[in-house]
N, C-alpha and C. Protein backbone atom coordinates (compact mmCIF):
# COMPACT_ATOMS: atom_id res chain seq x y z
N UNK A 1 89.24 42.62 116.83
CA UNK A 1 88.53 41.85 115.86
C UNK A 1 88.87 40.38 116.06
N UNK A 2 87.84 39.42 116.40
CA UNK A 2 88.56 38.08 116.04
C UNK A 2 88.64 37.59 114.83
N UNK A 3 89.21 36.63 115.22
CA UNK A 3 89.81 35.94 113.79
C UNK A 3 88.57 35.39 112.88
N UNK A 4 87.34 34.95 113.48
CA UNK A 4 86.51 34.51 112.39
C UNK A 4 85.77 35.90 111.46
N UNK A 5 86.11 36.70 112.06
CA UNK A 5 85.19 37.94 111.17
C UNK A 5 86.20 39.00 110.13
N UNK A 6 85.95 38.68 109.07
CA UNK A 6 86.46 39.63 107.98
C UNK A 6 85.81 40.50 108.04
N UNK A 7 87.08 41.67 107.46
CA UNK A 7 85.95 43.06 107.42
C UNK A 7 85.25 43.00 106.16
N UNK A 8 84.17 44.06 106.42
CA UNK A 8 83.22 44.59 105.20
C UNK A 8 83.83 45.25 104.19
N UNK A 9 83.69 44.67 102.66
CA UNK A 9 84.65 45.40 102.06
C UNK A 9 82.63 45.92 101.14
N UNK A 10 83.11 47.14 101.05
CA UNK A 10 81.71 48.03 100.25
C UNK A 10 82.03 48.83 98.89
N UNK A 11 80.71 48.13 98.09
CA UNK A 11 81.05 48.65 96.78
C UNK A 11 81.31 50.01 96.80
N UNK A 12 81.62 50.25 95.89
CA UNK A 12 82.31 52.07 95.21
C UNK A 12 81.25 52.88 95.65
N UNK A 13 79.84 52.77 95.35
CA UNK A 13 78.65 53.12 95.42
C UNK A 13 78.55 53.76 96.80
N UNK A 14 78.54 52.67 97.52
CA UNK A 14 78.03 52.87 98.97
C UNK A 14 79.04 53.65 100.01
N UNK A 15 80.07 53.92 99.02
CA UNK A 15 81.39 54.10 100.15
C UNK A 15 81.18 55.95 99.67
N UNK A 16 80.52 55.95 98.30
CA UNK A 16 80.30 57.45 97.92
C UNK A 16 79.46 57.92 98.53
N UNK A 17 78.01 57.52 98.95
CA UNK A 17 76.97 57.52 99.44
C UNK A 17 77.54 57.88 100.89
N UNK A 18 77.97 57.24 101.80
CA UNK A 18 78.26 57.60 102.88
C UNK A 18 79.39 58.88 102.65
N UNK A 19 80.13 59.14 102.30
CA UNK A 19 80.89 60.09 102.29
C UNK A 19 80.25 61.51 102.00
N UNK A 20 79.45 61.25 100.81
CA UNK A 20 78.73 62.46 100.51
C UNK A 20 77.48 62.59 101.60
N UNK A 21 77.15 61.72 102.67
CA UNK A 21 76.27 61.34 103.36
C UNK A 21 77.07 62.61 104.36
N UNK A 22 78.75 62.12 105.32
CA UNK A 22 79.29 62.85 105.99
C UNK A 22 79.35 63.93 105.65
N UNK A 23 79.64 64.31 104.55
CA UNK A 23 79.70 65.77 103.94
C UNK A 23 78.52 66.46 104.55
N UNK A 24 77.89 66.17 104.04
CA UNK A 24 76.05 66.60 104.20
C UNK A 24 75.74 66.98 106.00
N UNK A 25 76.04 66.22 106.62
CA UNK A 25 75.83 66.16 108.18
C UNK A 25 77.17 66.88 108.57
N UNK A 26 77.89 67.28 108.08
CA UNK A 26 79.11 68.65 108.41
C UNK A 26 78.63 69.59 108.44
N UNK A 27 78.15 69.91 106.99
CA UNK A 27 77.35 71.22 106.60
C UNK A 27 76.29 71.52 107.30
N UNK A 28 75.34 70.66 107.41
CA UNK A 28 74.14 70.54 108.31
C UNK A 28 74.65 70.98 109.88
N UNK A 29 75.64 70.38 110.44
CA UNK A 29 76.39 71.15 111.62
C UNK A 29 76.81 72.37 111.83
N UNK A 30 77.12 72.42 111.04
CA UNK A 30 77.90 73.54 110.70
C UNK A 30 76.77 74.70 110.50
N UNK A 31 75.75 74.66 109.72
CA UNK A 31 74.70 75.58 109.71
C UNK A 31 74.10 76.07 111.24
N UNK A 32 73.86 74.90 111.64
CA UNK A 32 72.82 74.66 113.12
C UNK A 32 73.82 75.06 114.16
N UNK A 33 74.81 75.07 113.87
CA UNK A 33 76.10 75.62 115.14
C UNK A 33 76.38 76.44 115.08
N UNK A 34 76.42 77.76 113.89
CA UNK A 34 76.80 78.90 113.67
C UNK A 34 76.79 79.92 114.56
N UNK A 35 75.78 79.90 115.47
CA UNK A 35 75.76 81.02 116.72
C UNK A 35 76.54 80.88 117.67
N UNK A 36 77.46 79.53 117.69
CA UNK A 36 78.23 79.37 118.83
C UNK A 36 79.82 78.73 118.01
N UNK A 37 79.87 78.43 116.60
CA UNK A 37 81.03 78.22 116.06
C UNK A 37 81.91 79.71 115.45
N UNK A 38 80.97 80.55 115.28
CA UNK A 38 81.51 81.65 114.89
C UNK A 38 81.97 82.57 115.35
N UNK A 39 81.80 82.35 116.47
CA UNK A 39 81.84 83.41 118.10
C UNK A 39 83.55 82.84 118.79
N UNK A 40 83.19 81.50 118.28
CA UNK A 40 84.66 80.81 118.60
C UNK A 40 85.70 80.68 118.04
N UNK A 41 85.52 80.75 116.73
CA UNK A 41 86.35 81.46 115.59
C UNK A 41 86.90 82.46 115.82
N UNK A 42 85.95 83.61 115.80
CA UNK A 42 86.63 84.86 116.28
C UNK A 42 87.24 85.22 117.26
N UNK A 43 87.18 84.16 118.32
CA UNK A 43 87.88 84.33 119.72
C UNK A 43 89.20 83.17 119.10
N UNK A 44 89.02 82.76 118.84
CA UNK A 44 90.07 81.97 118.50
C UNK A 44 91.52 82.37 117.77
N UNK A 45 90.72 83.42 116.76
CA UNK A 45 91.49 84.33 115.73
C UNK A 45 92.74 85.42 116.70
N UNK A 46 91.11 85.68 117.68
CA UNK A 46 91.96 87.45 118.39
C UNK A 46 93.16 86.13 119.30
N UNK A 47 93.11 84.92 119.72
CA UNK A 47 93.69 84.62 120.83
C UNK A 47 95.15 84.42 120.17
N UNK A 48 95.36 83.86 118.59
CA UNK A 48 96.27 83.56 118.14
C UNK A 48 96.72 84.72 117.80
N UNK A 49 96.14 85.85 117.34
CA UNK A 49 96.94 87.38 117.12
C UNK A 49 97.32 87.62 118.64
N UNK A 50 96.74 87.42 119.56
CA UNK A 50 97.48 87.92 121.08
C UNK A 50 98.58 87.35 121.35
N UNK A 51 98.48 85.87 121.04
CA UNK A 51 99.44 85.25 121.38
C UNK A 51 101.38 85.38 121.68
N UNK A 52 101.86 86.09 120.57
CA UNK A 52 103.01 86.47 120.57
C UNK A 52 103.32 87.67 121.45
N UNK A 53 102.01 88.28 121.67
CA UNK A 53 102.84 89.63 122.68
C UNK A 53 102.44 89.02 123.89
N UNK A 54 102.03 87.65 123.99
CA UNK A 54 101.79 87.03 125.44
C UNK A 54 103.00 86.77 125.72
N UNK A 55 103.23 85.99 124.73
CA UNK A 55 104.77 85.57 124.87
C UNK A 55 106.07 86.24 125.38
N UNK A 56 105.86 87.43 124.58
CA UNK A 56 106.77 88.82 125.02
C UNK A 56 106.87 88.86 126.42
N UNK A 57 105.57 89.42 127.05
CA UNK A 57 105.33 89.40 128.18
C UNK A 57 105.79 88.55 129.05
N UNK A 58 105.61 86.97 129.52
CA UNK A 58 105.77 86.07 129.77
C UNK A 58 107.68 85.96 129.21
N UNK A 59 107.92 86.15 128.65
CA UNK A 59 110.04 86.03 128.57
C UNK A 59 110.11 87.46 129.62
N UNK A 60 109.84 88.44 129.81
CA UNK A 60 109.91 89.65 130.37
C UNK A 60 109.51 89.53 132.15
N UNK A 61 109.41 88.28 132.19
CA UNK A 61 108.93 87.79 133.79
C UNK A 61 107.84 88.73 134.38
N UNK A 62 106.48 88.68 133.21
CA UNK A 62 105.61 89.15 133.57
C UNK A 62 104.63 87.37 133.88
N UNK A 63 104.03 87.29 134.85
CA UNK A 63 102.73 86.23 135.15
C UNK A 63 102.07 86.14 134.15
N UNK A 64 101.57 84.63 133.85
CA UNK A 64 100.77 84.48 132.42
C UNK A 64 99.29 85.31 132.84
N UNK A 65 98.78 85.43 133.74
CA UNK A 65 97.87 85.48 134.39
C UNK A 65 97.49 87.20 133.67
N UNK A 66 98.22 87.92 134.58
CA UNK A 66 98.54 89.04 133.90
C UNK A 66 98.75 89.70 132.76
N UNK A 67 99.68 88.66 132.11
CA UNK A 67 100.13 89.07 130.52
C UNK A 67 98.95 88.94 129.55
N UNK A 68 97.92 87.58 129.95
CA UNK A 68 96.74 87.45 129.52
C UNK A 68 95.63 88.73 129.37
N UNK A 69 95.69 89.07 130.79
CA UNK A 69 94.76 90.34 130.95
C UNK A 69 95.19 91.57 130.05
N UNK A 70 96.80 91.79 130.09
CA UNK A 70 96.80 93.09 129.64
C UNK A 70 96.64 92.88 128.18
N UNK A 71 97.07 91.90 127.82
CA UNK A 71 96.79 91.52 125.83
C UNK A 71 95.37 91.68 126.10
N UNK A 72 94.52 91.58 126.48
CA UNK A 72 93.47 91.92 126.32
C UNK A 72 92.75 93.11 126.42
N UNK A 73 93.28 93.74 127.36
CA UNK A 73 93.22 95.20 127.35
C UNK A 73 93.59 95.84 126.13
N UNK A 74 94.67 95.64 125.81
CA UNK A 74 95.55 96.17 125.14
C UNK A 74 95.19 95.77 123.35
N UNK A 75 93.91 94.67 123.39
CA UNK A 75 92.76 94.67 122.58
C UNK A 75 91.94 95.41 122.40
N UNK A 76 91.34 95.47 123.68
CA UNK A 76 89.85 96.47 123.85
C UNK A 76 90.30 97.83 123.47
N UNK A 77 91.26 98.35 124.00
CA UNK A 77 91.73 99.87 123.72
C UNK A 77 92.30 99.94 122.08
N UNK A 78 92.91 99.16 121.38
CA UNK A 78 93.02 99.13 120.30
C UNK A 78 91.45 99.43 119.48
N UNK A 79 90.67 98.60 119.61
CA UNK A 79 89.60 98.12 119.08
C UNK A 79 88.81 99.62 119.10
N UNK A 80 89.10 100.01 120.54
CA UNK A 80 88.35 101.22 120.93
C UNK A 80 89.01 102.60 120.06
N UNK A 81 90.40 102.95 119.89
CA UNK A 81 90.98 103.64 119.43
C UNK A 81 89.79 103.81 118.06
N UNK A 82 90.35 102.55 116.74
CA UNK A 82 89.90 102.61 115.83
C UNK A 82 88.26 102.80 115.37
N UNK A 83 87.39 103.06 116.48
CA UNK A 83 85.66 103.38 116.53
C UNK A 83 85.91 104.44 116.65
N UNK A 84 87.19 104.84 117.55
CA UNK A 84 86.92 106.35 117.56
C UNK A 84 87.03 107.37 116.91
N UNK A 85 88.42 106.92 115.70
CA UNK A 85 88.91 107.55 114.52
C UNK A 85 88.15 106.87 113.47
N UNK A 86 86.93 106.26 113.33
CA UNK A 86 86.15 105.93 112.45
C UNK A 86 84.83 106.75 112.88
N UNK A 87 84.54 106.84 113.85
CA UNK A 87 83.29 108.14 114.48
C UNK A 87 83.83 109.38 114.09
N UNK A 88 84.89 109.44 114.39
CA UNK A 88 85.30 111.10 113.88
C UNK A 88 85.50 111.12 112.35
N UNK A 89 85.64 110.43 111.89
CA UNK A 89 85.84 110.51 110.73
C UNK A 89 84.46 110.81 109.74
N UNK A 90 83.35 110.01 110.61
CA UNK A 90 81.97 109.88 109.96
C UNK A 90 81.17 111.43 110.24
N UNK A 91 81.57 111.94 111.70
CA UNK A 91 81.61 113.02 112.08
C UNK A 91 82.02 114.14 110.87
N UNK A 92 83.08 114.38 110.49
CA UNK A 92 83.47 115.39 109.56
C UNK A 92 82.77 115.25 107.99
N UNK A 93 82.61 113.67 108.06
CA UNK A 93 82.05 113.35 106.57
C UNK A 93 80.49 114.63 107.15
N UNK A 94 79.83 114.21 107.77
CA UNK A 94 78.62 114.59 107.61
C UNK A 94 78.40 115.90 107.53
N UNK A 95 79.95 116.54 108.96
CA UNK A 95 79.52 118.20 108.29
C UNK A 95 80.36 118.66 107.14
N UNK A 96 80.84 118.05 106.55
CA UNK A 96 81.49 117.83 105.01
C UNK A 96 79.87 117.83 103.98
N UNK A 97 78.93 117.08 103.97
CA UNK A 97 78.17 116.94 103.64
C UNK A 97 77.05 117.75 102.89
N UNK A 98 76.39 118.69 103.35
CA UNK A 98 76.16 119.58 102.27
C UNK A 98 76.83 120.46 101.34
N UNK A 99 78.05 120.82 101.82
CA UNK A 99 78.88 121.15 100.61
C UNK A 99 79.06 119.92 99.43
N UNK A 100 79.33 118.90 99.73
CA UNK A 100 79.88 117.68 98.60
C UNK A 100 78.06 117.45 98.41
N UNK A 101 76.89 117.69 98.41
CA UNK A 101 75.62 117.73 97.93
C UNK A 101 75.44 119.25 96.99
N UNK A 102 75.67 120.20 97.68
CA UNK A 102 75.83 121.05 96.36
C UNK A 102 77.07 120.87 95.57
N UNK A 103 77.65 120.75 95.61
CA UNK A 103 79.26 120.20 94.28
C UNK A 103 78.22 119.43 93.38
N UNK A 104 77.60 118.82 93.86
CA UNK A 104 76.94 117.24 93.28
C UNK A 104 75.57 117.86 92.42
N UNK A 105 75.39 118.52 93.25
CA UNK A 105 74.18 119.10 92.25
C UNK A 105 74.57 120.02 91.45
N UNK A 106 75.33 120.86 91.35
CA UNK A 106 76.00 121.55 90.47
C UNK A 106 76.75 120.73 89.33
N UNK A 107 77.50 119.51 89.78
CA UNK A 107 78.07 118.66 88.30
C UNK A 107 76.90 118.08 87.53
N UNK A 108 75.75 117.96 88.23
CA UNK A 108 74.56 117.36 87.70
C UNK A 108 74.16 118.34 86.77
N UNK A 109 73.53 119.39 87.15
CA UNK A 109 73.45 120.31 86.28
C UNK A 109 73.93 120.94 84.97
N UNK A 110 75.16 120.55 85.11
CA UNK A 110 76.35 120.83 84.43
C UNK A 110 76.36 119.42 83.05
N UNK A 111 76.42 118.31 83.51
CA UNK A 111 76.30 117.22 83.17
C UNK A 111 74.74 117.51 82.01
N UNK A 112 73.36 117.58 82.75
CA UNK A 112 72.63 117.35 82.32
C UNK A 112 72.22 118.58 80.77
N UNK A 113 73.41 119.91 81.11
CA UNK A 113 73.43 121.06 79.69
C UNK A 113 74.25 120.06 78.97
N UNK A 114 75.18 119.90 79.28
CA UNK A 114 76.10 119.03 78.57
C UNK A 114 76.09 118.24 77.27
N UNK A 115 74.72 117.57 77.77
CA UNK A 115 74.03 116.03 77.51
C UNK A 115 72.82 116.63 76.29
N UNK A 116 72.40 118.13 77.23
CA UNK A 116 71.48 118.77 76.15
C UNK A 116 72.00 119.31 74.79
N UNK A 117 73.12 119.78 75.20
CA UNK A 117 73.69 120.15 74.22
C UNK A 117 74.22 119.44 72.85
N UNK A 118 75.02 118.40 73.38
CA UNK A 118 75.81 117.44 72.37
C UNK A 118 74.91 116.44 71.75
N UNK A 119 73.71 116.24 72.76
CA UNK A 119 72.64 115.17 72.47
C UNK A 119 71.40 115.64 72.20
N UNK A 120 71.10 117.05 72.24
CA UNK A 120 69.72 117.30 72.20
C UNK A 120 68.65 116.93 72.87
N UNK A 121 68.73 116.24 73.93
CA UNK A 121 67.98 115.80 74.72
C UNK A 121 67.70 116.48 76.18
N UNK A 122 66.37 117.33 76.04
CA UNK A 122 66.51 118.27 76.97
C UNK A 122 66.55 117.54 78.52
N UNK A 123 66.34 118.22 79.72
CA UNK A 123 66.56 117.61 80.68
C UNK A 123 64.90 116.73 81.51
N UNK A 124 64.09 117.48 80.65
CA UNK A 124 62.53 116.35 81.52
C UNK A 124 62.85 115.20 80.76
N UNK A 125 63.18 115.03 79.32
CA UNK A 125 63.54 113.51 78.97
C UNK A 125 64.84 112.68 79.23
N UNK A 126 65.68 113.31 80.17
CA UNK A 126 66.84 112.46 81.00
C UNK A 126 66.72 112.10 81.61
N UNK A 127 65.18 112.95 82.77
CA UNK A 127 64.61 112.56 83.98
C UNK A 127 63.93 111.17 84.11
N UNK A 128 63.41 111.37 82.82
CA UNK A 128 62.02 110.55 82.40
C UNK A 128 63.20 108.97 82.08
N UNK A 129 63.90 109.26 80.84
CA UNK A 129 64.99 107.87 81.32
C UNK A 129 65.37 107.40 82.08
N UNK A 130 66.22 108.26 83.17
CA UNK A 130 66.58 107.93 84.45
C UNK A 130 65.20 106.70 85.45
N UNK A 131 64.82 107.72 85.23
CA UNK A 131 63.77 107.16 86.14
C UNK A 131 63.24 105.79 85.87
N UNK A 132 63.29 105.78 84.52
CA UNK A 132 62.71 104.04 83.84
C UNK A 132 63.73 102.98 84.05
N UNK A 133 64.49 103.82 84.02
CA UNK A 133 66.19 102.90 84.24
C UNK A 133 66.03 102.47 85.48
N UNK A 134 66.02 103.42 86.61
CA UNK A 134 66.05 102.86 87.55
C UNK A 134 64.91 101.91 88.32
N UNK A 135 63.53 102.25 87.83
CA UNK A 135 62.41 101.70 87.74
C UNK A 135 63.38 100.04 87.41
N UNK A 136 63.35 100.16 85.99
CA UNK A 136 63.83 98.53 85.94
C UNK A 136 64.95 97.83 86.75
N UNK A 137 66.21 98.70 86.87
CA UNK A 137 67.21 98.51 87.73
C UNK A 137 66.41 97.51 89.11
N UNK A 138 65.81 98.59 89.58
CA UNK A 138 65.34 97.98 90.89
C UNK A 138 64.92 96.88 91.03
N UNK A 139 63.54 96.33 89.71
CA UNK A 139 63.22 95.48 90.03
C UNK A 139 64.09 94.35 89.53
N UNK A 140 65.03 94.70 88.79
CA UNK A 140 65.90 92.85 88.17
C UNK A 140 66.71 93.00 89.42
N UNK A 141 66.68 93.81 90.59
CA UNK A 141 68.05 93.67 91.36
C UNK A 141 66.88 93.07 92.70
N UNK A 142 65.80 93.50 92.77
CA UNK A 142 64.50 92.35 93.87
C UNK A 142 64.35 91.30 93.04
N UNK A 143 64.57 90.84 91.81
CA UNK A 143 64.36 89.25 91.77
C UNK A 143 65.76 88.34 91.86
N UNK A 144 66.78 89.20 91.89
CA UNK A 144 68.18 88.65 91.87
C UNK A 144 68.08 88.45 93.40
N UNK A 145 67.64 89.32 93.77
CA UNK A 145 67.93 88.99 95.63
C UNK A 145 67.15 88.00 96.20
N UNK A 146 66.00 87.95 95.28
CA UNK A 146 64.98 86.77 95.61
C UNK A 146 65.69 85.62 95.43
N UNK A 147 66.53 85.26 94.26
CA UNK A 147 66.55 83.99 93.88
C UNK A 147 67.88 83.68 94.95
N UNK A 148 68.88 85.02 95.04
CA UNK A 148 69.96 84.50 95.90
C UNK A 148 69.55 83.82 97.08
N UNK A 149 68.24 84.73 97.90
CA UNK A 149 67.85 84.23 99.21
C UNK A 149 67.11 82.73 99.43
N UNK A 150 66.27 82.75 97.94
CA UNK A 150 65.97 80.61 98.22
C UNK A 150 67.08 79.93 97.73
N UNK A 151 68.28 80.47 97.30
CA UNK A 151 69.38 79.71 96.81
C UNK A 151 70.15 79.35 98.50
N UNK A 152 70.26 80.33 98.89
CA UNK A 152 71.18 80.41 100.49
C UNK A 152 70.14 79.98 101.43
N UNK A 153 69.06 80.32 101.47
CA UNK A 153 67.79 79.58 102.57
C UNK A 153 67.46 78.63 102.63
């Protein structure tokens, strides 16, 4: 700076204006970058969880080169383990499945004498509620989703 030029000193106003200006063009970045900031995030995340058993490796006079690769392996097979005991798991749910559908229709049943009984309300007019209920349910839960999606869009 030379000596004949003072700096710009800017009212309160303008110094908010630009700030909330930067703000604005973050977010705006930040939106428009998402396909390639989030991808880097997550690589970023797994690199700092790898990190310490790199380390391991590397005091153990293993090559970074190497130690790199196998933390990564030693990712993928993790990663892979847990799809697999989550497939099997979804596996048993399903032939689990018509049994826990009749249980279900049987407490229903059970439920709906129940209801007749203590309430007098036979079971075509529980149906007939149900059904209005959920009739309305549905639609206050499509205008809630509406308004969330021009709120976030």
């Amino acid at each position: 700076m030379n000596e004949n030029q003072t700096p710009v000193k800017l009212p309160f106003y303008a110094k908010l204006a630009l700030s909330l200006l930067a703000i604005l063009l973050v977010f705006v970045l930040m939106k428009l970058g998402e396909s390639i900031i989030i991808p880097l995030f997550f690589s970023l995340l797994i690199a700092l969880m790898l990190l310490p058993l790199s380390n391991w490796m590397e005091r153990h006079k293993i090559l970074r080169s190497l130690a790199a690769g196998l933390c990564v392996l030693a990712f993928i097979i993790f990663i892979s383990g847990i799809l697999f005991f989550l497939g099997a798991q979804l596996v048993s749910f399903s032939h689990d499945l018509p049994e826990l559908t009749d249980k279900m229709q049987a407490w229903v049943h059970d439920l709906q004498g129940w209801i007749a009984l203590k309430f007098n309300v036979d079971a075509g007019r529980q149906l007939q509620f149900l059904n209005s209920s959920a009739d309305k349910f549905a639609n206050s839960a499509s205008i809630l989703a509406q308004g969330l999606l021009l709120a976030v869009g």
